[in-house]
PDB file of N, CA and C in Angstrom:
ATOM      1  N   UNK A   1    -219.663-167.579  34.551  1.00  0.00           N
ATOM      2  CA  UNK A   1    -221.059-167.779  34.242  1.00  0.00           C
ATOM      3  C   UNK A   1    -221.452-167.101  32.928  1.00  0.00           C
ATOM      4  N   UNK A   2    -220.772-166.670  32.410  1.00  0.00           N
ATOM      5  CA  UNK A   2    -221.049-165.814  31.213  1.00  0.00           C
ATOM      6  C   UNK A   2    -220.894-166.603  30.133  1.00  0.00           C
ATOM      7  N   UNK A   3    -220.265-167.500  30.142  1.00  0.00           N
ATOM      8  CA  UNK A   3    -219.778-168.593  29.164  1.00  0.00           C
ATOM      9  C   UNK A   3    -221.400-169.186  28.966  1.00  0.00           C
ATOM     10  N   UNK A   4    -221.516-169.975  29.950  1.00  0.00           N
ATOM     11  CA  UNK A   4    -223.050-170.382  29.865  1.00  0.00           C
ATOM     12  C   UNK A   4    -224.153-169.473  29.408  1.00  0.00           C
ATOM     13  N   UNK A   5    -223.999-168.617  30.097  1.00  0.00           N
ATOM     14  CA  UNK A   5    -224.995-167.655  29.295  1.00  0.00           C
ATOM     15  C   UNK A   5    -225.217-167.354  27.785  1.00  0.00           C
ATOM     16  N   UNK A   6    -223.700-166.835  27.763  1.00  0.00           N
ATOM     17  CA  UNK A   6    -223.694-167.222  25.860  1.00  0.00           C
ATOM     18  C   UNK A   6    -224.471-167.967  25.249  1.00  0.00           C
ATOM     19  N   UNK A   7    -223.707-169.025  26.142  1.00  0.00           N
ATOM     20  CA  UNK A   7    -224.135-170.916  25.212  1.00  0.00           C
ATOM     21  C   UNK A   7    -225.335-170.817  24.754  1.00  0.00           C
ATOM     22  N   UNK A   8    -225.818-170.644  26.137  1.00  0.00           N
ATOM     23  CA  UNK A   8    -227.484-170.604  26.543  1.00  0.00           C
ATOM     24  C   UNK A   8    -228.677-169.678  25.331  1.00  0.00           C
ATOM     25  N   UNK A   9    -227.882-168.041  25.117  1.00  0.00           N
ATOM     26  CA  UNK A   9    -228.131-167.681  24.158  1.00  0.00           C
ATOM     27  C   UNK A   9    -227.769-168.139  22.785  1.00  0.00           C
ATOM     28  N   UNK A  10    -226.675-168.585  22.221  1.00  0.00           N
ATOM     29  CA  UNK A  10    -226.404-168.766  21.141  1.00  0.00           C
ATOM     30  C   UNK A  10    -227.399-170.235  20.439  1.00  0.00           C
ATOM     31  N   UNK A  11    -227.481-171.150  21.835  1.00  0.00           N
ATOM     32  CA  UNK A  11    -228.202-172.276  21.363  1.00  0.00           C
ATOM     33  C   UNK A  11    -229.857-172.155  20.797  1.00  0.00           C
ATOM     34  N   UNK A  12    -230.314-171.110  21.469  1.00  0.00           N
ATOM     35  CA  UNK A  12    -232.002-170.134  21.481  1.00  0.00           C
ATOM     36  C   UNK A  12    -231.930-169.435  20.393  1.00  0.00           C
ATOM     37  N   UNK A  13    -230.961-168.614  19.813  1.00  0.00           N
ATOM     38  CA  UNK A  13    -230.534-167.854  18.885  1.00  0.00           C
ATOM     39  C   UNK A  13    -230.746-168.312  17.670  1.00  0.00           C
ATOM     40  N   UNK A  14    -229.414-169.871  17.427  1.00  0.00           N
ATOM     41  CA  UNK A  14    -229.525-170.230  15.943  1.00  0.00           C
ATOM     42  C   UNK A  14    -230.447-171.628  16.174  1.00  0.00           C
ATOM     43  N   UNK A  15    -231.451-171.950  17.510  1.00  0.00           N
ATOM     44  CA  UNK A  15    -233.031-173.275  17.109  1.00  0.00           C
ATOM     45  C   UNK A  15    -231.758-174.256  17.099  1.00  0.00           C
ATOM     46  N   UNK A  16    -230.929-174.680  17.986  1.00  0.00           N
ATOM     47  CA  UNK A  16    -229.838-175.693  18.281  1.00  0.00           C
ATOM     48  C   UNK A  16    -230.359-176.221  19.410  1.00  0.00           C
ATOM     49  N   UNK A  17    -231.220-176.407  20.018  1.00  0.00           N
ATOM     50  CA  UNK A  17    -231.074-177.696  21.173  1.00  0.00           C
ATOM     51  C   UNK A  17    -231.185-178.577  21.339  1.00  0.00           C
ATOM     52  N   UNK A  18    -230.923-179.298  20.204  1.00  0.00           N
ATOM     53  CA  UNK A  18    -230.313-180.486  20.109  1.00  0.00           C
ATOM     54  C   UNK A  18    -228.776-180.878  20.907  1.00  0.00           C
ATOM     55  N   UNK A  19    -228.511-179.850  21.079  1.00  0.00           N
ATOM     56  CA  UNK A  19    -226.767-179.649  21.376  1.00  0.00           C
ATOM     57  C   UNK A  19    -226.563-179.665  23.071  1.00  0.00           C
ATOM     58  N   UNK A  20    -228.348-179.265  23.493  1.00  0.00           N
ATOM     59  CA  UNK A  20    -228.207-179.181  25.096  1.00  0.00           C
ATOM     60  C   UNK A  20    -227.702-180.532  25.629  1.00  0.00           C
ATOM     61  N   UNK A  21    -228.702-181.404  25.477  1.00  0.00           N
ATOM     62  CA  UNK A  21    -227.855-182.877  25.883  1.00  0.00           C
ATOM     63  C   UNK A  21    -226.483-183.085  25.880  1.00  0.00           C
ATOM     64  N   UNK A  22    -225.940-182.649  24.933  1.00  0.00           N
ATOM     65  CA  UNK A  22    -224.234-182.971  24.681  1.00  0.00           C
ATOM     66  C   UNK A  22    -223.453-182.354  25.590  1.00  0.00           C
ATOM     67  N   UNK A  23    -224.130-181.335  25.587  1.00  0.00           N
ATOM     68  CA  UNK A  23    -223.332-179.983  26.499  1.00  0.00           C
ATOM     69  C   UNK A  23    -223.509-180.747  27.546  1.00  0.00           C
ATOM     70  N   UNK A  24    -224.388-180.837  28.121  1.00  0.00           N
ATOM     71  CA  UNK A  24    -224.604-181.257  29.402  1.00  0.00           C
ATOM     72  C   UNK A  24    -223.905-183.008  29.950  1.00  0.00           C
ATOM     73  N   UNK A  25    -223.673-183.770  29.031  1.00  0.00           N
ATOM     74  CA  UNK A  25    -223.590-185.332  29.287  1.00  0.00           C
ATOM     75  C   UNK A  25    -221.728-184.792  29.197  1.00  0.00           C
ATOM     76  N   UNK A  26    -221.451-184.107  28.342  1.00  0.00           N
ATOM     77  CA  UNK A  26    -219.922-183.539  28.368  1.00  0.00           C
ATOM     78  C   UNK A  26    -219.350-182.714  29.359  1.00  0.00           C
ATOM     79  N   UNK A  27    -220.199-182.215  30.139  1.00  0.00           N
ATOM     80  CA  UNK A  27    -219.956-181.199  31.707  1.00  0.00           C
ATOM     81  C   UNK A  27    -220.081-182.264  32.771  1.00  0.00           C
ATOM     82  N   UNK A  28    -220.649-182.996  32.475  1.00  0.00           N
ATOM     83  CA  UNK A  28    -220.679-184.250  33.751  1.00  0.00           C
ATOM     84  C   UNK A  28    -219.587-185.313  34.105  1.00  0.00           C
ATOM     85  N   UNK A  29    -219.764-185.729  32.358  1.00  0.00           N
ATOM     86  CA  UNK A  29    -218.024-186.401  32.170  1.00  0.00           C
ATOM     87  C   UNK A  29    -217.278-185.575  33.021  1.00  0.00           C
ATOM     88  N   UNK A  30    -217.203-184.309  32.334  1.00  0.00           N
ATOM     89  CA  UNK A  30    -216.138-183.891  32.930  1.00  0.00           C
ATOM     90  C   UNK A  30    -215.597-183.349  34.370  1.00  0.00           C
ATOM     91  N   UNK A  31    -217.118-183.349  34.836  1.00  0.00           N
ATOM     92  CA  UNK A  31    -217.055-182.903  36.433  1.00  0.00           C
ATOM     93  C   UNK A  31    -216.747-184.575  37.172  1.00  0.00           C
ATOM     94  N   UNK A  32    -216.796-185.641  36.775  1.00  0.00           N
ATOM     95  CA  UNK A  32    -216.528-186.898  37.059  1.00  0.00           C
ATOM     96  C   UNK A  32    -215.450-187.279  36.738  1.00  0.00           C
ATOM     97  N   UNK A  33    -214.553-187.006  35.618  1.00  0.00           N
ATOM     98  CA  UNK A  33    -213.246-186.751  35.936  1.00  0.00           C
ATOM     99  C   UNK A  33    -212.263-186.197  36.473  1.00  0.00           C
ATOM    100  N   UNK A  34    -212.578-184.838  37.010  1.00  0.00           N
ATOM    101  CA  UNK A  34    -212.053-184.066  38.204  1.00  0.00           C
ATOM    102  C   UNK A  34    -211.659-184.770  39.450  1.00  0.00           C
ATOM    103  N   UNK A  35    -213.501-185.162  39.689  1.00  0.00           N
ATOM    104  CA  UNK A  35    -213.494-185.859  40.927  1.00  0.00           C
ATOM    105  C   UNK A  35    -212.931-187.252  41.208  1.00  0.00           C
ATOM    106  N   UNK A  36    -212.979-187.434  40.293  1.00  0.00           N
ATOM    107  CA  UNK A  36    -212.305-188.939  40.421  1.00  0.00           C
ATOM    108  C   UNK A  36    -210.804-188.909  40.067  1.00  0.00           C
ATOM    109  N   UNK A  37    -210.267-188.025  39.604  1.00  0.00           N
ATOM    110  CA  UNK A  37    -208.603-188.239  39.978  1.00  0.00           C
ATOM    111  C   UNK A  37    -208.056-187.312  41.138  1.00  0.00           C
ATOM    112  N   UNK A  38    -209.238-187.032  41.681  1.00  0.00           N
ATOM    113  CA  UNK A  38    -208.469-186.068  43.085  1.00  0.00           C
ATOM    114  C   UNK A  38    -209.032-186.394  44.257  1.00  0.00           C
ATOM    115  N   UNK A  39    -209.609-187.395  44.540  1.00  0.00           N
ATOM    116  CA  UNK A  39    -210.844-187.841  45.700  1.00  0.00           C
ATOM    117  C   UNK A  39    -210.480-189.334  45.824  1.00  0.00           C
ATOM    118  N   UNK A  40    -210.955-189.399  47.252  1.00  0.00           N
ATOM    119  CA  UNK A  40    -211.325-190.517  47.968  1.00  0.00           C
ATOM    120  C   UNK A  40    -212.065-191.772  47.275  1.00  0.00           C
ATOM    121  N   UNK A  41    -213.112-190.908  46.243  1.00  0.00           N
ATOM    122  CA  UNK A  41    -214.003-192.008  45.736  1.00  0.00           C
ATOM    123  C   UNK A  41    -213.755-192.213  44.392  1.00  0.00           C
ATOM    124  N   UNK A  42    -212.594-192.138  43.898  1.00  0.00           N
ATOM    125  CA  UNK A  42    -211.880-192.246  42.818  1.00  0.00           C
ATOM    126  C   UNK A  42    -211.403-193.493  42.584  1.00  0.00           C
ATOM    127  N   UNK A  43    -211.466-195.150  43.381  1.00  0.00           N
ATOM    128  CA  UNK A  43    -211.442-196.358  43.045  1.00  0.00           C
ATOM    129  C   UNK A  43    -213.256-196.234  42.974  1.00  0.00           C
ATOM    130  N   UNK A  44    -214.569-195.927  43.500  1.00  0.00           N
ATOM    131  CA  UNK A  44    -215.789-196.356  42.919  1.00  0.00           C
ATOM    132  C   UNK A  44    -215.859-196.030  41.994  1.00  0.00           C
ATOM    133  N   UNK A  45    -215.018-194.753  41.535  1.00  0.00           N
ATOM    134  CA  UNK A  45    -215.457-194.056  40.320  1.00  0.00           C
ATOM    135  C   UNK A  45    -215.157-194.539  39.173  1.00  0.00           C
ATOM    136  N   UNK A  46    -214.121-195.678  39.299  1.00  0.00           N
ATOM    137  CA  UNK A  46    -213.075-196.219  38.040  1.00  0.00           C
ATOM    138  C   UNK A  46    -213.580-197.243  37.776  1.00  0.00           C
ATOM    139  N   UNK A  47    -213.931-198.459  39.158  1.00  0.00           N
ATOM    140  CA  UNK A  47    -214.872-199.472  38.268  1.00  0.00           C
ATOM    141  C   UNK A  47    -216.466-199.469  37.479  1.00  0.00           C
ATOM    142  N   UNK A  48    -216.588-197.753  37.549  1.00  0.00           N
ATOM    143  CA  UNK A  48    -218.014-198.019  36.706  1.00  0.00           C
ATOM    144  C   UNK A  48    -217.774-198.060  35.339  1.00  0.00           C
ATOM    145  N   UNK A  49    -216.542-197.571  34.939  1.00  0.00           N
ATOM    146  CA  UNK A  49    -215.656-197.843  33.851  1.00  0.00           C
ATOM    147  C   UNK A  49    -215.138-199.347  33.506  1.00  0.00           C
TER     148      UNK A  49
END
């Protein structure tokens, strides 16, 4: 959690939040790729692709 925190500060720090969206649409990807190559729902997950 410290990682985020950083982020969190560094983005407040240098007037960057523009960058929140990215961060965030790029943590989702990536929590949706996890799940979908190790899960059950990993054929729904492939044809939204």
């Amino acid at each position: 959690m410290d990682i985020l925190r950083d982020l969190w500060l560094f983005l407040r720090e240098r007037k960057k939040f523009w960058l929140a969206p990215v961060i965030v649409v790029l943590l989702l990807l990536g929590i949706l790729i996890v799940i979908g190559g190790s899960s059950a729902l990993a054929p729904f997950i492939y044809t939204l692709f």
